[in-house]
PDB file of N, CA and C in Angstrom:
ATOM      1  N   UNK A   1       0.847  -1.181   0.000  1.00  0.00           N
ATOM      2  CA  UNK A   1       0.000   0.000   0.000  1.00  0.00           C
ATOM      3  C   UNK A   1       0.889   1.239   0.000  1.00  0.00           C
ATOM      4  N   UNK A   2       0.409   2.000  -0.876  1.00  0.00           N
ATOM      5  CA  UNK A   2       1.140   3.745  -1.044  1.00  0.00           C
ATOM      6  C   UNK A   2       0.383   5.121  -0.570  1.00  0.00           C
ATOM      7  N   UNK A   3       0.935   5.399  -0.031  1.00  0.00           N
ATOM      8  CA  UNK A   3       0.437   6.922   0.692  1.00  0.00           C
ATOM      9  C   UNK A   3       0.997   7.822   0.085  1.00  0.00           C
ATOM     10  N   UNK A   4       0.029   8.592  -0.304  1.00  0.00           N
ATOM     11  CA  UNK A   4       1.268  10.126  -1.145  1.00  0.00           C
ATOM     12  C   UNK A   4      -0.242  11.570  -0.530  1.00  0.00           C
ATOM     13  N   UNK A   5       0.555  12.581  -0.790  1.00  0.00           N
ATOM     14  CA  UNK A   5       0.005  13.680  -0.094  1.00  0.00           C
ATOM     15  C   UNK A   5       0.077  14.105  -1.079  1.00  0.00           C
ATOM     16  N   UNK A   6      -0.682  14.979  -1.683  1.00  0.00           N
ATOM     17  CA  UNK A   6      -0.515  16.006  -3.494  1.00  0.00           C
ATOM     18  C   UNK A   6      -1.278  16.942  -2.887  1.00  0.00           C
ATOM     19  N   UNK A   7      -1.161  18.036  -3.618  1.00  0.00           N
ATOM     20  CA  UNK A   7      -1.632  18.984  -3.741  1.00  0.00           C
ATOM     21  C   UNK A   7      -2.107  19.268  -5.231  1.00  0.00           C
ATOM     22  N   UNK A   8      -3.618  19.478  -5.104  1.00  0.00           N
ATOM     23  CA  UNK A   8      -4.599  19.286  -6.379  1.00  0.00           C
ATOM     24  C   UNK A   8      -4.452  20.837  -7.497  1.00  0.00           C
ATOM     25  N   UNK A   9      -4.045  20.769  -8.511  1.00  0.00           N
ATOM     26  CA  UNK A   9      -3.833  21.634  -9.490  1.00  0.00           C
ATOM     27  C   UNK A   9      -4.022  21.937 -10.446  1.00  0.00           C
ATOM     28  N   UNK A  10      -5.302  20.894 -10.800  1.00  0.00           N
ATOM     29  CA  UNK A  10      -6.025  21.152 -12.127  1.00  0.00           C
ATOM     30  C   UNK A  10      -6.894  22.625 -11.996  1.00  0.00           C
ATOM     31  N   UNK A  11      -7.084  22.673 -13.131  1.00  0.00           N
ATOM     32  CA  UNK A  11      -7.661  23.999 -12.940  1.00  0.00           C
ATOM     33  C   UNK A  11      -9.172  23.756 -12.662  1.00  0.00           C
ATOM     34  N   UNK A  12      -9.897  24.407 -11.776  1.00  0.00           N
ATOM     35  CA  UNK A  12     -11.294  24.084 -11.314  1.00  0.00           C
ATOM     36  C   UNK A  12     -11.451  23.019 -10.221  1.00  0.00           C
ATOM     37  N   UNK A  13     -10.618  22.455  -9.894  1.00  0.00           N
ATOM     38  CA  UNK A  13     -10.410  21.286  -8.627  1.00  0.00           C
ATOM     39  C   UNK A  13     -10.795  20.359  -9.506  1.00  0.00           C
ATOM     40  N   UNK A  14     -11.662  19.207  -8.695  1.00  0.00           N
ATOM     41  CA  UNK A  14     -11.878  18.033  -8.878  1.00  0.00           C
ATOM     42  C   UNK A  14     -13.214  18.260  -9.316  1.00  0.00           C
ATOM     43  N   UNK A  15     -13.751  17.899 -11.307  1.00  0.00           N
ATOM     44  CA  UNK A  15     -15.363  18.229 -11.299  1.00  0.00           C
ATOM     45  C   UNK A  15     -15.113  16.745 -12.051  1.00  0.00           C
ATOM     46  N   UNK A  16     -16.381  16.812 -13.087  1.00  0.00           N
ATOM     47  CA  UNK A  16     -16.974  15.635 -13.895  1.00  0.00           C
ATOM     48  C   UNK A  16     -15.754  15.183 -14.428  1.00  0.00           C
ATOM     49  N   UNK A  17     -15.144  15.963 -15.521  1.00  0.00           N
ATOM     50  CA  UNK A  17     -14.338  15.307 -16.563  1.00  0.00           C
ATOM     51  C   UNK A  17     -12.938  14.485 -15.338  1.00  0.00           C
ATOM     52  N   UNK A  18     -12.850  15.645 -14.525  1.00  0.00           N
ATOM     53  CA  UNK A  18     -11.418  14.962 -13.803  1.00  0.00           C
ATOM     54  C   UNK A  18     -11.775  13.772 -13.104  1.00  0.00           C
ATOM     55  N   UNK A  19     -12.939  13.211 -12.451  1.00  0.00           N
ATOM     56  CA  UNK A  19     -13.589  12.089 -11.751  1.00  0.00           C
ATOM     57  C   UNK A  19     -13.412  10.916 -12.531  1.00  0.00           C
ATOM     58  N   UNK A  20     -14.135  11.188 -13.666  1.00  0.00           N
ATOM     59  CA  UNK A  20     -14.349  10.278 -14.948  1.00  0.00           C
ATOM     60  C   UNK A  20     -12.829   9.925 -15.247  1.00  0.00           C
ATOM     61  N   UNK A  21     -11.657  10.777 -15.757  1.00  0.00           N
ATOM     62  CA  UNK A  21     -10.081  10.164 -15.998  1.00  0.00           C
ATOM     63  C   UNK A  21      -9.757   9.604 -14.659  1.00  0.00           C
ATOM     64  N   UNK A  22     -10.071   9.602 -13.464  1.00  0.00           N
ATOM     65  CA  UNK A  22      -9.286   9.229 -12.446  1.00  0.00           C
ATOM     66  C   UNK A  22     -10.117   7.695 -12.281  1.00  0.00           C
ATOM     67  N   UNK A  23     -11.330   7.877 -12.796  1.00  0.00           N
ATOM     68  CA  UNK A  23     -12.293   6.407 -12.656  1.00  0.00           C
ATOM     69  C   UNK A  23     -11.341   5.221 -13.433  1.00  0.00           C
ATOM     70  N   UNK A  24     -10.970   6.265 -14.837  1.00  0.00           N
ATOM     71  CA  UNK A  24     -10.703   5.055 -15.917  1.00  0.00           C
ATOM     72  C   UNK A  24      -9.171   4.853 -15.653  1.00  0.00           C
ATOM     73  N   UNK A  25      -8.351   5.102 -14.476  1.00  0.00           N
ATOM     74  CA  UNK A  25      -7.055   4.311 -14.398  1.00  0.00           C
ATOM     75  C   UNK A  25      -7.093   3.092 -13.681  1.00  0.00           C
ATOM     76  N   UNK A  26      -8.211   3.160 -13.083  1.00  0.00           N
ATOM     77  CA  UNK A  26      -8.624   1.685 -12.334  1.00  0.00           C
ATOM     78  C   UNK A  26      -9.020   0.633 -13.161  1.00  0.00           C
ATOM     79  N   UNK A  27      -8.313  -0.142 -13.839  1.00  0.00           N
ATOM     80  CA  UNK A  27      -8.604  -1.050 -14.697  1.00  0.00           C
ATOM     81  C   UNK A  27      -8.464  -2.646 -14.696  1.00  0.00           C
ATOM     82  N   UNK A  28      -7.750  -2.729 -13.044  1.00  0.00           N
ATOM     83  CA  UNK A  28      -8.006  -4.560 -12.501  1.00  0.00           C
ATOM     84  C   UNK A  28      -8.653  -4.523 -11.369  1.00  0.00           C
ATOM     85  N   UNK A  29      -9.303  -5.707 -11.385  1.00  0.00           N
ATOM     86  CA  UNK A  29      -9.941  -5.775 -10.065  1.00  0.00           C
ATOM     87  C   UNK A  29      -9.236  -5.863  -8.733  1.00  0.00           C
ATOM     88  N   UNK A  30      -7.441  -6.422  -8.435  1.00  0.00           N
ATOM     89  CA  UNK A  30      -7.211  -6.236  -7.522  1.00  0.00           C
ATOM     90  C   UNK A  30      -6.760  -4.441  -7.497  1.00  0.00           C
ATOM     91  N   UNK A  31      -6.932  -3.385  -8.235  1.00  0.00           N
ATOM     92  CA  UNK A  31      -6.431  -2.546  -8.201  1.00  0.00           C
ATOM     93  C   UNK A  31      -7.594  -1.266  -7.037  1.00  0.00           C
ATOM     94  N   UNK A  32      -7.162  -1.374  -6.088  1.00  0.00           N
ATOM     95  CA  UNK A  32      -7.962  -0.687  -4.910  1.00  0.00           C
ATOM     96  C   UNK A  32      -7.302   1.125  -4.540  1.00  0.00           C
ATOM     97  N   UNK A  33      -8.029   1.814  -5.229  1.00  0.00           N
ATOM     98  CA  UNK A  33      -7.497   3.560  -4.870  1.00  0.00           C
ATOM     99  C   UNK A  33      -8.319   4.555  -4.251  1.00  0.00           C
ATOM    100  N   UNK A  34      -8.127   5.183  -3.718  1.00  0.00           N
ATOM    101  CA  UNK A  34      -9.070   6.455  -2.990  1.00  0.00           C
ATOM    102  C   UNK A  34      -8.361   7.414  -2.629  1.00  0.00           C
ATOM    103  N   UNK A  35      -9.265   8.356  -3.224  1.00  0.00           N
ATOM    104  CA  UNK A  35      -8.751   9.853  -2.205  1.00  0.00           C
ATOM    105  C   UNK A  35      -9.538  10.037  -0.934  1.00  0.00           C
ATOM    106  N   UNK A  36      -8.440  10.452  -0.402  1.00  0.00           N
ATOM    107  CA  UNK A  36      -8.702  10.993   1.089  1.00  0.00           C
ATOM    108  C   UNK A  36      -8.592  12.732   1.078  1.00  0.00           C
ATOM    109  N   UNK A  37      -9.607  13.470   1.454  1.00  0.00           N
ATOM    110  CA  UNK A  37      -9.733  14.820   1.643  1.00  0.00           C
ATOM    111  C   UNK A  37     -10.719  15.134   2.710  1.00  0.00           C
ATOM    112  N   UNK A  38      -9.704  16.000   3.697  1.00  0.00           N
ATOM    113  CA  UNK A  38      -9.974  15.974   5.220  1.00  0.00           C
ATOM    114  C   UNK A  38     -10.431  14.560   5.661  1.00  0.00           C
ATOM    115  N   UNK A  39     -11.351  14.522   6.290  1.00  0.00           N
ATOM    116  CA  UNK A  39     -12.040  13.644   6.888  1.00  0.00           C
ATOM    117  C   UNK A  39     -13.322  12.277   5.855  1.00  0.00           C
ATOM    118  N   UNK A  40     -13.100  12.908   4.552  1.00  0.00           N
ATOM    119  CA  UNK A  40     -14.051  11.892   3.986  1.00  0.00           C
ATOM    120  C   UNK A  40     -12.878  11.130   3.203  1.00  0.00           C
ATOM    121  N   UNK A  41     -13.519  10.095   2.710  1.00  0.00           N
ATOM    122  CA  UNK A  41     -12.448   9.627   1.712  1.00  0.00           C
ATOM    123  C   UNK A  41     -13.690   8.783   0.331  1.00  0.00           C
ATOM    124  N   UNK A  42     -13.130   8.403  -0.608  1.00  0.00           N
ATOM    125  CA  UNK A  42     -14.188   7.920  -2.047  1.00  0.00           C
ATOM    126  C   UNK A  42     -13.220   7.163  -2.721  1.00  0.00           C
ATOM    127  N   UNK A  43     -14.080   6.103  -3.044  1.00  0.00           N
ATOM    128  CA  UNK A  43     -13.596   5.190  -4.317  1.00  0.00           C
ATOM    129  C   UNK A  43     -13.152   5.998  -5.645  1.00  0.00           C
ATOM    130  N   UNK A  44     -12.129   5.850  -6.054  1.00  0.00           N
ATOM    131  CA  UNK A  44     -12.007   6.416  -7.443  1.00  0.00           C
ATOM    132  C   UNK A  44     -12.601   5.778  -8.268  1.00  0.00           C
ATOM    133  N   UNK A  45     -12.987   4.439  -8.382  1.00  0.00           N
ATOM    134  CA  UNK A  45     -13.756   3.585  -9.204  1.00  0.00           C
ATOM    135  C   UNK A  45     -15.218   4.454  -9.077  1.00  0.00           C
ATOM    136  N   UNK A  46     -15.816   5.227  -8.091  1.00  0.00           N
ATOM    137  CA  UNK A  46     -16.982   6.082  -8.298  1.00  0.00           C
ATOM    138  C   UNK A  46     -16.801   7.107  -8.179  1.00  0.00           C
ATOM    139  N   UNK A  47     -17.427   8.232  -9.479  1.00  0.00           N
ATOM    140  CA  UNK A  47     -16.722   9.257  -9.878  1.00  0.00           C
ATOM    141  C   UNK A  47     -18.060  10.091  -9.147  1.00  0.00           C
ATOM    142  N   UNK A  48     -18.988   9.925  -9.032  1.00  0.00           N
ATOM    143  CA  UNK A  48     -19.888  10.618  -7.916  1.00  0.00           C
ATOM    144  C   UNK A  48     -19.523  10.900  -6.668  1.00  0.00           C
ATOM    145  N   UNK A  49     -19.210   9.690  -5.948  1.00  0.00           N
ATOM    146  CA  UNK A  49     -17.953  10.073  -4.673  1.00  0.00           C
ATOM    147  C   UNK A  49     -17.190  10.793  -4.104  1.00  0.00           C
ATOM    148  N   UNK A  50     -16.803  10.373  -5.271  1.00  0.00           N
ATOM    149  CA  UNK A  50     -15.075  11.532  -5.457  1.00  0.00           C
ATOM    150  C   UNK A  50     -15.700  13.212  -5.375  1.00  0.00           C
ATOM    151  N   UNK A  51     -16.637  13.506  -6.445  1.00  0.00           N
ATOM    152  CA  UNK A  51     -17.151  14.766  -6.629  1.00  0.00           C
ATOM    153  C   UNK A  51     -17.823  15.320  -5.285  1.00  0.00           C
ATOM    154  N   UNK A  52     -18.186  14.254  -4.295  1.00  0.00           N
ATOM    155  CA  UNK A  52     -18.524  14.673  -3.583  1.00  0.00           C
ATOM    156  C   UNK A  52     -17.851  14.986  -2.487  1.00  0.00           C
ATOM    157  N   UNK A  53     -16.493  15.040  -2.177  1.00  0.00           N
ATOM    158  CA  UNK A  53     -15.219  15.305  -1.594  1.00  0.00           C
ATOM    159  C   UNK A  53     -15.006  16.762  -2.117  1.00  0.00           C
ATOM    160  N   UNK A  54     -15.296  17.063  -3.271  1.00  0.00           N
ATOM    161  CA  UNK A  54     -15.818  18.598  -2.957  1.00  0.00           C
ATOM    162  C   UNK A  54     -14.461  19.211  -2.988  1.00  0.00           C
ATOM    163  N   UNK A  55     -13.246  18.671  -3.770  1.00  0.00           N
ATOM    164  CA  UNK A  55     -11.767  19.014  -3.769  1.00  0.00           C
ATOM    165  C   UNK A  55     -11.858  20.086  -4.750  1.00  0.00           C
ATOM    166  N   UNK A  56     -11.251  21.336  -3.887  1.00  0.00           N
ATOM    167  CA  UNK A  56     -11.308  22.694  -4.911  1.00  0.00           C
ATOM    168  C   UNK A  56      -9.682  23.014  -5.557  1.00  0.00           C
ATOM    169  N   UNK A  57      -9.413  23.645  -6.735  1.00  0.00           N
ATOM    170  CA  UNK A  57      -7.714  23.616  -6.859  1.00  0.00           C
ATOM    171  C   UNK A  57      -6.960  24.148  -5.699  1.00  0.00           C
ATOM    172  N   UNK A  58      -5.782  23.665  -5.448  1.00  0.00           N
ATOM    173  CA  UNK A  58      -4.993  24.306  -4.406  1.00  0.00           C
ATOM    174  C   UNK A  58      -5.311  23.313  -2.994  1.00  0.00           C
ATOM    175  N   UNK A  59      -6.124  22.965  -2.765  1.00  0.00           N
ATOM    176  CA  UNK A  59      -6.704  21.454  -1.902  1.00  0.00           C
ATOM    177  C   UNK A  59      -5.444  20.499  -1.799  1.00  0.00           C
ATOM    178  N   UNK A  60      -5.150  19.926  -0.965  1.00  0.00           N
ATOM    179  CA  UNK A  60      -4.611  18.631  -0.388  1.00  0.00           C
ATOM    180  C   UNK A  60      -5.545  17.727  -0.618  1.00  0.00           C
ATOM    181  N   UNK A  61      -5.036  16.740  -0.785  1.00  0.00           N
ATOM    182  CA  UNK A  61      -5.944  14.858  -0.911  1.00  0.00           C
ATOM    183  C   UNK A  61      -4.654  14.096  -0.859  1.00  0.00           C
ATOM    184  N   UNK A  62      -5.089  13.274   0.252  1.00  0.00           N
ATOM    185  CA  UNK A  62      -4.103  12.078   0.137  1.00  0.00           C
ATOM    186  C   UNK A  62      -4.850  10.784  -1.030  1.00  0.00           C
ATOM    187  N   UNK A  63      -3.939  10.039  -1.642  1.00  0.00           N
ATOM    188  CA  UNK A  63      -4.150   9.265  -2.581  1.00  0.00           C
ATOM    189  C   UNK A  63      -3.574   7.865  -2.117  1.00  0.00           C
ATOM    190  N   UNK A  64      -4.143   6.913  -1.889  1.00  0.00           N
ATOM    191  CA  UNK A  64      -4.043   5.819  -1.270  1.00  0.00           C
ATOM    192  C   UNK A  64      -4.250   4.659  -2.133  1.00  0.00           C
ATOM    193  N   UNK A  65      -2.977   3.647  -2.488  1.00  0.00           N
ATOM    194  CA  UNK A  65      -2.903   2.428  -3.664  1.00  0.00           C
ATOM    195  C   UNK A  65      -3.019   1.750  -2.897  1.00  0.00           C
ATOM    196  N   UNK A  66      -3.809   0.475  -3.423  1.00  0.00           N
ATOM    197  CA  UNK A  66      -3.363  -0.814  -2.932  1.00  0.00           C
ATOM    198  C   UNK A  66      -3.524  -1.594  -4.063  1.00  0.00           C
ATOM    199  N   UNK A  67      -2.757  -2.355  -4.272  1.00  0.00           N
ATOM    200  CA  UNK A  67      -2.607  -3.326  -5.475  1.00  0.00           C
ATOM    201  C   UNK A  67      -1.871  -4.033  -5.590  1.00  0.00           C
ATOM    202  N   UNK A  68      -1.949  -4.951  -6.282  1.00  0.00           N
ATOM    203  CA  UNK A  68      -0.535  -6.358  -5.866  1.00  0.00           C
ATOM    204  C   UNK A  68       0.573  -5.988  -6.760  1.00  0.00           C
ATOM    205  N   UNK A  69       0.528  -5.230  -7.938  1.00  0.00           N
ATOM    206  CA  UNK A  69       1.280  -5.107  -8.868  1.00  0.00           C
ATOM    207  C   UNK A  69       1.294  -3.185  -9.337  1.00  0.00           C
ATOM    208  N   UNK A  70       2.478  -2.906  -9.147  1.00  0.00           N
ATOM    209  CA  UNK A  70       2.358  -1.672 -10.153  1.00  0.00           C
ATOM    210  C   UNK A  70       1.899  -0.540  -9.801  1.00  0.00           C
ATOM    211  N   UNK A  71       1.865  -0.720  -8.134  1.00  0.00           N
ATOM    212  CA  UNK A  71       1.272   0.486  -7.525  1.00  0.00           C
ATOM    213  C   UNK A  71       2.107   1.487  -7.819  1.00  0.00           C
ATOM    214  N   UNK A  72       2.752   1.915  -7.835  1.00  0.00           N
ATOM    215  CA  UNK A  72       3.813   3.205  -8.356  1.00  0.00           C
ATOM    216  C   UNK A  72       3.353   3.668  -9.522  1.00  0.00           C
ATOM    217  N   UNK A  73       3.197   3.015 -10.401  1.00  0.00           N
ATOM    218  CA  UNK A  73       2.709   3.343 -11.430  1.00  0.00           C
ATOM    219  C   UNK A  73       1.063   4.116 -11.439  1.00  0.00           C
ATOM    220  N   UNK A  74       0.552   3.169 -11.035  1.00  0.00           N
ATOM    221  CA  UNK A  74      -1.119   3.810 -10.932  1.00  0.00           C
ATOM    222  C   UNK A  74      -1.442   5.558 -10.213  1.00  0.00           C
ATOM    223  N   UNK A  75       0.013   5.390  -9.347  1.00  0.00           N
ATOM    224  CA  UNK A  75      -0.206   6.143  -8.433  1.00  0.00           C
ATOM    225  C   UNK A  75       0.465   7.731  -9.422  1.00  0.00           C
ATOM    226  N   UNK A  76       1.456   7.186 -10.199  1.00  0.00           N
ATOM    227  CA  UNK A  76       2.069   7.990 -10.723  1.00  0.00           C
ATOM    228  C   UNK A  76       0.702   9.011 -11.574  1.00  0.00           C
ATOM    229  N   UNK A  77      -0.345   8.145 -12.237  1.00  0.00           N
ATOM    230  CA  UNK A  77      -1.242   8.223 -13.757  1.00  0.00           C
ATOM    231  C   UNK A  77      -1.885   9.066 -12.594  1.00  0.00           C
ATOM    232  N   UNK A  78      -2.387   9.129 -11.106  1.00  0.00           N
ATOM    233  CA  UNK A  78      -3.228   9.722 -10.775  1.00  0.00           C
ATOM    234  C   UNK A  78      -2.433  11.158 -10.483  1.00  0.00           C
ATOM    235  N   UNK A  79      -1.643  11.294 -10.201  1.00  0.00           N
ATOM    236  CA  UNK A  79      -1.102  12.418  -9.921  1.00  0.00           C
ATOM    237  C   UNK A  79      -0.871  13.221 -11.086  1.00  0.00           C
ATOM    238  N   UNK A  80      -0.625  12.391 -12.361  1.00  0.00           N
ATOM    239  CA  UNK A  80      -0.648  13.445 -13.445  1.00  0.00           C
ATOM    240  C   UNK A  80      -1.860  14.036 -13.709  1.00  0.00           C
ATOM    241  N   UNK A  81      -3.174  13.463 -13.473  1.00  0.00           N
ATOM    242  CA  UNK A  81      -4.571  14.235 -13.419  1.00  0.00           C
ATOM    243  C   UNK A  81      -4.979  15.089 -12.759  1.00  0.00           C
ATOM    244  N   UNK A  82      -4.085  14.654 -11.460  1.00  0.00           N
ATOM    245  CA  UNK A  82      -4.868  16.231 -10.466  1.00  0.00           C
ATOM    246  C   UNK A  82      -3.524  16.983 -10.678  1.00  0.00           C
ATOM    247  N   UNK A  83      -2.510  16.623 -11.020  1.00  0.00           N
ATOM    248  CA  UNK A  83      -1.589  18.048 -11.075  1.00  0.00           C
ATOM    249  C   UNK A  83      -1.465  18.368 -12.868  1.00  0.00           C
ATOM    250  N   UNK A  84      -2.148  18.354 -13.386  1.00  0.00           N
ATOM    251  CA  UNK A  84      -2.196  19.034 -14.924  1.00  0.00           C
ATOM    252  C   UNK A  84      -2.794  20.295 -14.469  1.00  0.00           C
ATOM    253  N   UNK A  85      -1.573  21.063 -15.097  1.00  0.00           N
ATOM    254  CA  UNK A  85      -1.596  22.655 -15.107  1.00  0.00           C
ATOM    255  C   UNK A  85      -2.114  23.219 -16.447  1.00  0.00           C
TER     256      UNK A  85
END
């Protein structure tokens, strides 16, 4: 399991389109991710969730892997979504 702290930098925070790319890096079933912001946390596999974490730009979210294989990687694809400038 991977813990990383980011700071969110898309422009507009976290809305539809950014939910939806962060849904579609989840693509095995052992592949288990969520953001954590403050006190709630959401499946990235549900992009309603997530939206409802309510992450504005400039926001902290911790991003949390678990996966048997390749977590670095997954973890890497999510961070390029919330930090696209």
């Amino acid at each position: 399991m991977i813990r990383r702290k980011i700071q969110v930098s898309v422009p507009g925070g976290i809305h539809m389109a950014v939910a939806a790319a962060l849904s579609q890096t989840v693509r095995r079933e052992d592949e288990h991710v969520f953001l954590k912001a403050g006190k709630k946390m959401a499946s990235i596999r549900e992009p309603l969730n997530v939206l409802s974490l309510g992450v504005h730009r400039m926001d902290w979210v911790e991003i949390i892997v678990d996966c048997e294989k390749e977590e670095e990687s997954v973890l890497e694809q999510i961070e390029k979504i919330l930090c696209h400038k």
